[in-house]
N, C-alpha and C. Protein backbone atom coordinates (compact mmCIF):
# COMPACT_ATOMS: atom_id res chain seq x y z
N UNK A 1 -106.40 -63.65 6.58
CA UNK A 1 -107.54 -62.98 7.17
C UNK A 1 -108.54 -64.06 7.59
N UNK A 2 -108.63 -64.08 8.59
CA UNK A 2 -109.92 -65.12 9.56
C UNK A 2 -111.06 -64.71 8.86
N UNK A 3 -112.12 -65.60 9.18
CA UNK A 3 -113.76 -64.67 9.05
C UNK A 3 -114.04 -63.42 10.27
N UNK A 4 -113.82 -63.91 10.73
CA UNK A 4 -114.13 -62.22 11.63
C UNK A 4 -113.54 -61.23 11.48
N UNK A 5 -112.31 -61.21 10.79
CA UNK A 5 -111.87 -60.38 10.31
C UNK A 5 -112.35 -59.71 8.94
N UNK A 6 -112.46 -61.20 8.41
CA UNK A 6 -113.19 -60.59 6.80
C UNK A 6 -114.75 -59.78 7.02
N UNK A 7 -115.31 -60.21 8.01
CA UNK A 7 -116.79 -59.85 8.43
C UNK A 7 -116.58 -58.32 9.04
N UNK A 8 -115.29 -58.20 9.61
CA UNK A 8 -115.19 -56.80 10.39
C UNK A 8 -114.63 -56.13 8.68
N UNK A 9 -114.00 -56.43 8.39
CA UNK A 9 -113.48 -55.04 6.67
C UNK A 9 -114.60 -54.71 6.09
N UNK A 10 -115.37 -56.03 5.84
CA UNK A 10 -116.71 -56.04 4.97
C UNK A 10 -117.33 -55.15 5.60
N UNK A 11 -118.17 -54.90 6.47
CA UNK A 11 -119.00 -54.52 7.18
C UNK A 11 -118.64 -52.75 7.65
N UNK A 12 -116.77 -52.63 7.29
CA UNK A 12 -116.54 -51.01 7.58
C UNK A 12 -116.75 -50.90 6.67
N UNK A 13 -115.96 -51.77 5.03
CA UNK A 13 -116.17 -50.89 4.13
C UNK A 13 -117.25 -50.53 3.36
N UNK A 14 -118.38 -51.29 3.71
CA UNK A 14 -119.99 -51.11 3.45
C UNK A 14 -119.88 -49.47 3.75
N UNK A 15 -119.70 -49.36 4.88
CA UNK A 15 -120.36 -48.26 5.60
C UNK A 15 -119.58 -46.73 4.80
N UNK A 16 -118.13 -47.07 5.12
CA UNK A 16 -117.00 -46.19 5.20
C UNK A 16 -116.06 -46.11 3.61
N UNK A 17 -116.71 -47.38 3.18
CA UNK A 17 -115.55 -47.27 1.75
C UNK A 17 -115.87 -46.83 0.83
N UNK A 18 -114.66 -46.39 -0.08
CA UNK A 18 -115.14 -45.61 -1.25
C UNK A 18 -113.87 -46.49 -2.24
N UNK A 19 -114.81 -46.98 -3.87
CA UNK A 19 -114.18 -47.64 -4.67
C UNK A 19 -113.91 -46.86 -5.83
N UNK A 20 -113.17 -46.08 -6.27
CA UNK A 20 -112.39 -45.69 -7.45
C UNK A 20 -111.52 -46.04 -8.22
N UNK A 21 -111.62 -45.34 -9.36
CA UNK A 21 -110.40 -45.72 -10.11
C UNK A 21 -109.77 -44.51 -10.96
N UNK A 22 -108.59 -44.56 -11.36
CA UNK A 22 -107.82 -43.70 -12.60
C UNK A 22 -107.70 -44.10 -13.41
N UNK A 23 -106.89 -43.32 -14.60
CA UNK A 23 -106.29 -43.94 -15.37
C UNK A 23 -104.76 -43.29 -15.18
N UNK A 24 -103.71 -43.75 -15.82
CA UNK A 24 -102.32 -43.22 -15.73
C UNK A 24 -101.65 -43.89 -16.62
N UNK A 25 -101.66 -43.50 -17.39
CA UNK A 25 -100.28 -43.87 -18.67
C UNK A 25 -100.98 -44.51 -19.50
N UNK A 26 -102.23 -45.34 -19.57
CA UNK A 26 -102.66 -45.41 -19.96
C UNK A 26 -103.63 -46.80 -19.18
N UNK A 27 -103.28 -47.38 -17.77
CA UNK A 27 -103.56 -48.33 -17.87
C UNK A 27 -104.61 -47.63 -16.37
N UNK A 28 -105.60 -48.68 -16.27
CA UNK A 28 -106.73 -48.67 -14.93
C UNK A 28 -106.12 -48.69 -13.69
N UNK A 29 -106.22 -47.48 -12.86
CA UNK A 29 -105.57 -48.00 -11.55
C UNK A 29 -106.76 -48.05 -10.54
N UNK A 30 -106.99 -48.98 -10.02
CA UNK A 30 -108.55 -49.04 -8.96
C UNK A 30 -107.45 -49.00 -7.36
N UNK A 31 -108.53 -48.00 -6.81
CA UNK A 31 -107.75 -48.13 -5.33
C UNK A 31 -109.36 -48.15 -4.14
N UNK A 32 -108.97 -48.60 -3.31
CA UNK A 32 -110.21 -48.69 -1.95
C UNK A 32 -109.74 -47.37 -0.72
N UNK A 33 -110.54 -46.87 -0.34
CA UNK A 33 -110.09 -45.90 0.32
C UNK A 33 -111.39 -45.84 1.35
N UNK A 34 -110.69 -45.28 2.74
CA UNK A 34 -111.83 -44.98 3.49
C UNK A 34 -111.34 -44.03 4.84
N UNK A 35 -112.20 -43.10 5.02
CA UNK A 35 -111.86 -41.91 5.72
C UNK A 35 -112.57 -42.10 7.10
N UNK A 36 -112.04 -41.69 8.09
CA UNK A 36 -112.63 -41.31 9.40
C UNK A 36 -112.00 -40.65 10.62
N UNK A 37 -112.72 -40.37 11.56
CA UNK A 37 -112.07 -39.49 12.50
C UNK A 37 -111.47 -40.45 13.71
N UNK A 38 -112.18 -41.73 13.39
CA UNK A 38 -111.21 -42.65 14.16
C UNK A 38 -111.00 -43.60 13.87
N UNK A 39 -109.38 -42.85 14.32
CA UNK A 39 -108.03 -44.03 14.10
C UNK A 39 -107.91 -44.90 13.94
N UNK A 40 -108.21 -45.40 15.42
CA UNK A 40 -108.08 -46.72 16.09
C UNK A 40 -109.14 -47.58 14.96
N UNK A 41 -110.13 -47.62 14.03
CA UNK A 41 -110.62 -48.33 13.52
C UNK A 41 -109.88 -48.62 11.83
N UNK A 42 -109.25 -47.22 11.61
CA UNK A 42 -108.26 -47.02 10.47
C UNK A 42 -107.45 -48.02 10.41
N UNK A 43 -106.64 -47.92 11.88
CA UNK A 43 -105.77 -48.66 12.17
C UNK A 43 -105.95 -50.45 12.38
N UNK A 44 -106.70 -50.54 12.70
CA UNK A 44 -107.65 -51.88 12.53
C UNK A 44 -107.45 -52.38 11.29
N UNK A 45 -108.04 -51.64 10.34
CA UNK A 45 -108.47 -51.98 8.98
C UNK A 45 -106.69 -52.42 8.06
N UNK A 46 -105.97 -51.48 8.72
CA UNK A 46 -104.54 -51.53 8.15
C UNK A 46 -103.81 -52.66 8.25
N UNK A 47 -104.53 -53.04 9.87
CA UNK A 47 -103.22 -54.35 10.24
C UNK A 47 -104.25 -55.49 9.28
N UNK A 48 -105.20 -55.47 9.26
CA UNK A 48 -106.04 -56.57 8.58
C UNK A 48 -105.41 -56.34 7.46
N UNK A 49 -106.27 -55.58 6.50
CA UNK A 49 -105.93 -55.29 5.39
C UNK A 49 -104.78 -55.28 4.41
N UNK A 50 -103.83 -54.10 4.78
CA UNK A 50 -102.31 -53.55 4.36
C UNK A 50 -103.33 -52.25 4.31
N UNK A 51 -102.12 -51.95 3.04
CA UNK A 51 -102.65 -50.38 2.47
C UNK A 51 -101.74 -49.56 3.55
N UNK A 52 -102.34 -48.22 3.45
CA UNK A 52 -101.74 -46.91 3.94
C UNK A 52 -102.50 -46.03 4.81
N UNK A 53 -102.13 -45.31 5.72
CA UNK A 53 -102.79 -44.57 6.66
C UNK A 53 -102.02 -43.41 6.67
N UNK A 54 -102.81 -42.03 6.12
CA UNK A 54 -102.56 -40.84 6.05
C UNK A 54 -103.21 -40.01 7.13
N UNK A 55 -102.49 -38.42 7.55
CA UNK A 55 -103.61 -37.81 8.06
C UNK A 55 -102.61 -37.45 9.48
N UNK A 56 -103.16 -36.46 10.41
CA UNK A 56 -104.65 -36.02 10.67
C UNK A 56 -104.59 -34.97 9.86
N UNK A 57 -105.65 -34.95 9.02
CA UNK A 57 -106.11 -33.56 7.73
C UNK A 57 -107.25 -33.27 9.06
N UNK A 58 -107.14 -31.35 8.90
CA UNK A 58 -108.19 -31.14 10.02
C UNK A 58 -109.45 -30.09 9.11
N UNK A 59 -108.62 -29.52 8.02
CA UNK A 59 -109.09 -28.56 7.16
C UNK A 59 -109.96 -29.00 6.11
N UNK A 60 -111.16 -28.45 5.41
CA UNK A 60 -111.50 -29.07 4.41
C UNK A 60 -111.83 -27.72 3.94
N UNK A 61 -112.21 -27.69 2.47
CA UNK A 61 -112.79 -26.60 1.93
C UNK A 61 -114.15 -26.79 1.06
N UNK A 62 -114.84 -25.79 1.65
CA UNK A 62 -116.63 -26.36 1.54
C UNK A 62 -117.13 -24.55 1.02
N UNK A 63 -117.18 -24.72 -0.69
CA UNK A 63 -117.86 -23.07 -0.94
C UNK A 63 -116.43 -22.67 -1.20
N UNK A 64 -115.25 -22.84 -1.43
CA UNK A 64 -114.19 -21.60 -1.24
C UNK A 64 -113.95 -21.17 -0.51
N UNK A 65 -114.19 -22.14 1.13
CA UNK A 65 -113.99 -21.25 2.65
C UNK A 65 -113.41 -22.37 3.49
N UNK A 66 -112.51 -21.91 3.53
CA UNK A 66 -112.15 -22.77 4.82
C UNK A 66 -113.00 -23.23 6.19
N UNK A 67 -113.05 -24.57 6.23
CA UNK A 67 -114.09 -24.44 7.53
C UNK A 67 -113.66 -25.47 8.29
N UNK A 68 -113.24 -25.13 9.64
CA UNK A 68 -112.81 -26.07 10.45
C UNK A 68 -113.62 -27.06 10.86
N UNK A 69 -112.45 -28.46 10.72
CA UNK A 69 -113.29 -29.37 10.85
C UNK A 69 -113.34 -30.06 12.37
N UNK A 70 -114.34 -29.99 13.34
CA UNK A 70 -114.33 -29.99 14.69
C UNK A 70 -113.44 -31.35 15.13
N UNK A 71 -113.18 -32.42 14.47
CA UNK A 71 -111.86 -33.52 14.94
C UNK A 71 -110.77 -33.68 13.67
N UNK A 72 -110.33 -33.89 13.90
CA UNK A 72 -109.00 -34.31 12.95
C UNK A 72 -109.95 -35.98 12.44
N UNK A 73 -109.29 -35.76 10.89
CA UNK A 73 -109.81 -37.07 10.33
C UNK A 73 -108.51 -37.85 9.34
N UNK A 74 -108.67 -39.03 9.32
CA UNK A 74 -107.32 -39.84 8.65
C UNK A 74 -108.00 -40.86 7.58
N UNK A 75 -107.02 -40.72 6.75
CA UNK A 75 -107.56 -41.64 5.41
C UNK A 75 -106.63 -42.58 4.97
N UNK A 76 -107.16 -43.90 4.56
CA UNK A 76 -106.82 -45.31 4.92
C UNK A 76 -106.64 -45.26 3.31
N UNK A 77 -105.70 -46.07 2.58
CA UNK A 77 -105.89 -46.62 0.84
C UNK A 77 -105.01 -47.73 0.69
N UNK A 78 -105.67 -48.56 -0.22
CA UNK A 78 -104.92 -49.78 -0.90
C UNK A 78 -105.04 -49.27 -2.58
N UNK A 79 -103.90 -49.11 -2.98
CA UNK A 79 -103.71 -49.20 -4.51
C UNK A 79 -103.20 -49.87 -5.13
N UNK A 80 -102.20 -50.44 -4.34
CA UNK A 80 -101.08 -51.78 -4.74
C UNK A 80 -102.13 -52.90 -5.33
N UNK A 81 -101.84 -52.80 -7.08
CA UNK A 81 -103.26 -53.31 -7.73
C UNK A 81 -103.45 -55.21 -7.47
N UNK A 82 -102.34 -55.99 -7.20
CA UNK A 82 -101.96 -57.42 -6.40
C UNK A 82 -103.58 -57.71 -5.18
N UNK A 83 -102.79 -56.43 -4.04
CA UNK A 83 -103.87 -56.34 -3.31
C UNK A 83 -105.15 -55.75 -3.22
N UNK A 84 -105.28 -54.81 -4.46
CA UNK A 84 -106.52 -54.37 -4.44
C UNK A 84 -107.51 -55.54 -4.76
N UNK A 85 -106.90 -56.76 -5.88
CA UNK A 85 -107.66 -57.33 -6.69
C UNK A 85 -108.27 -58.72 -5.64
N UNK A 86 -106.88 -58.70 -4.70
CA UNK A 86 -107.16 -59.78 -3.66
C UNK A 86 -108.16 -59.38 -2.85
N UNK A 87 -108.02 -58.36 -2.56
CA UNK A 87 -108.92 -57.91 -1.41
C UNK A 87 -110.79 -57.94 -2.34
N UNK A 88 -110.74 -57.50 -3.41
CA UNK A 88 -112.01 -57.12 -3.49
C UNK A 88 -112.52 -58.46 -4.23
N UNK A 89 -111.49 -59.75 -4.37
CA UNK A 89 -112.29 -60.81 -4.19
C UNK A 89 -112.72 -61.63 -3.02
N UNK A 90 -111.94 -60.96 -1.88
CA UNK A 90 -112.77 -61.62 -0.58
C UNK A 90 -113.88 -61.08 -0.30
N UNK A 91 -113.85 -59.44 -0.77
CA UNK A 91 -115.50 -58.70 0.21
C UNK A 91 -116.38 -58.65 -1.11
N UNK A 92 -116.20 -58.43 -2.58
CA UNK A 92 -117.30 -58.02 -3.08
C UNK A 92 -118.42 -59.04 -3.18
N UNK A 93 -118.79 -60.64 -2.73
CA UNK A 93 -119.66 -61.24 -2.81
C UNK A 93 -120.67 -60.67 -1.53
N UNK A 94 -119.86 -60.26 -0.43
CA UNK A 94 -120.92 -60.26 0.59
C UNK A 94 -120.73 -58.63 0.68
N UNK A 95 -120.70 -57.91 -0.25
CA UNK A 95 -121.23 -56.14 0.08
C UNK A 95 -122.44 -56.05 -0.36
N UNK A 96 -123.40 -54.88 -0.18
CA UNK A 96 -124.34 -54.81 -0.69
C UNK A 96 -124.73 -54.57 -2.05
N UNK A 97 -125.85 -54.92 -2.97
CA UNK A 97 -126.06 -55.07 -4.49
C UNK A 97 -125.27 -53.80 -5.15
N UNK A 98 -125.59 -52.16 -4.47
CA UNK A 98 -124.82 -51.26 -4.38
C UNK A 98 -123.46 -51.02 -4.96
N UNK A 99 -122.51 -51.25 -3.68
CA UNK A 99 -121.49 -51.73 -3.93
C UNK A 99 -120.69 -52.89 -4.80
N UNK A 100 -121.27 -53.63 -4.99
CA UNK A 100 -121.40 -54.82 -5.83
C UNK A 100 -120.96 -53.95 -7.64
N UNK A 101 -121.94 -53.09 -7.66
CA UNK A 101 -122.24 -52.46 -8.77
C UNK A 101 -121.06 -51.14 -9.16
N UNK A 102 -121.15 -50.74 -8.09
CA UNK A 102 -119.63 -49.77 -8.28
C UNK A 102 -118.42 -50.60 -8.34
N UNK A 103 -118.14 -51.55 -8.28
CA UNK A 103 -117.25 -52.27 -8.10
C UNK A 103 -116.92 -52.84 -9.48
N UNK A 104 -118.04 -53.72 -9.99
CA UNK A 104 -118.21 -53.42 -11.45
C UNK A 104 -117.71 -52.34 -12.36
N UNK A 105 -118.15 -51.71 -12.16
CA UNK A 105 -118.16 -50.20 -12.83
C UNK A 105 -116.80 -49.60 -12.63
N UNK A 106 -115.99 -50.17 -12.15
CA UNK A 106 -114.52 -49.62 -11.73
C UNK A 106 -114.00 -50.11 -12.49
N UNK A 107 -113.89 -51.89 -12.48
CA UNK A 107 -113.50 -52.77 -12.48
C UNK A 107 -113.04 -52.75 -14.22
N UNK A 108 -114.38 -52.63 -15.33
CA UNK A 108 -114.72 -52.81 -16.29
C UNK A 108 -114.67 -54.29 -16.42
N UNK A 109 -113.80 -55.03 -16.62
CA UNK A 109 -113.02 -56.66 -16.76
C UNK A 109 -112.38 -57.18 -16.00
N UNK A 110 -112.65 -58.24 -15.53
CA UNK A 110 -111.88 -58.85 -14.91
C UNK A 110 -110.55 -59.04 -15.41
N UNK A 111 -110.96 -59.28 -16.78
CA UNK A 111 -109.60 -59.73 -17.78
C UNK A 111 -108.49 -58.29 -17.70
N UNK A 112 -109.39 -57.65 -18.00
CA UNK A 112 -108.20 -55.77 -18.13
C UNK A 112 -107.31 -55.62 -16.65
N UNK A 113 -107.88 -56.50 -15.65
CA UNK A 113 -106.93 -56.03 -14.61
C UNK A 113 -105.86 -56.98 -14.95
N UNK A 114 -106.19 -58.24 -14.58
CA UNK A 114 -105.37 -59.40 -14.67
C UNK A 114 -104.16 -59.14 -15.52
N UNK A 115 -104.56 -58.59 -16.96
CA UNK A 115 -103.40 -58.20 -17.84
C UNK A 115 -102.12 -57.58 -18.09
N UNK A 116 -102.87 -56.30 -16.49
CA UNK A 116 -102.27 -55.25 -16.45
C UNK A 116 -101.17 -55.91 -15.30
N UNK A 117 -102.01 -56.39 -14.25
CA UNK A 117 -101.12 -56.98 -13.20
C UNK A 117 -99.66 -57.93 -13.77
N UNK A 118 -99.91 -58.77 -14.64
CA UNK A 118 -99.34 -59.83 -15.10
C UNK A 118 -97.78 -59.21 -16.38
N UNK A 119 -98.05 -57.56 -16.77
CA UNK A 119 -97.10 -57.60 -17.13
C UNK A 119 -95.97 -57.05 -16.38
């Protein structure tokens, strides 16, 4: 990944990303995810990135009602925990304090991922 490239992920996933995590079997799974109605920037993010590109989901449910959603929207994820860990040591210095902090908060340890990765 060039800098302009790293400057273009950084700068969607400020805007567009969302940092979570699970648990499953017992161990932390953190994944990056980010939704939109266009593609072509999804798709961007994919060839940079990796990860996965789902979609077009057009439906959402808001109240128990179906309510159409006026464009089709597609959702982007990295879970593959190798690359999650790579990736969020190139962008989390330059996201905002924010993000910075959820990232943390996912994260718990640096050490708990590493561990998990390594067996």
């Amino acid at each position: 990944m060039n800098n302009f490239e790293k400057g273009w992920v950084i700068g969607f996933l400020e805007g567009e990303g969302c940092f979570t995590s699970h648990k499953n079997n017992g161990y932390k799974h953190i994944r990056i995810l980010a939704a939109s109605t266009d593609l072509d920037a999804l798709e961007k993010l994919q060839t940079i990135a990796g990860g996965n590109l789902n979609g077009p989901y057009g439906m959402s449910k808001h109240n128990n009602l179906k309510v159409k959603n006026p464009k089709p929207y597609y959702q982007w994820s990295l879970h593959k925990q190798k690359e999650v860990t790579k990736l969020l040591e190139v962008i989390k210095p330059h996201l905002s304090s924010r993000r910075q902090q959820r990232i943390e908060e996912i994260i718990g340890s640096a050490d708990e991922i590493e561990e998990q990765i390594d067996e």
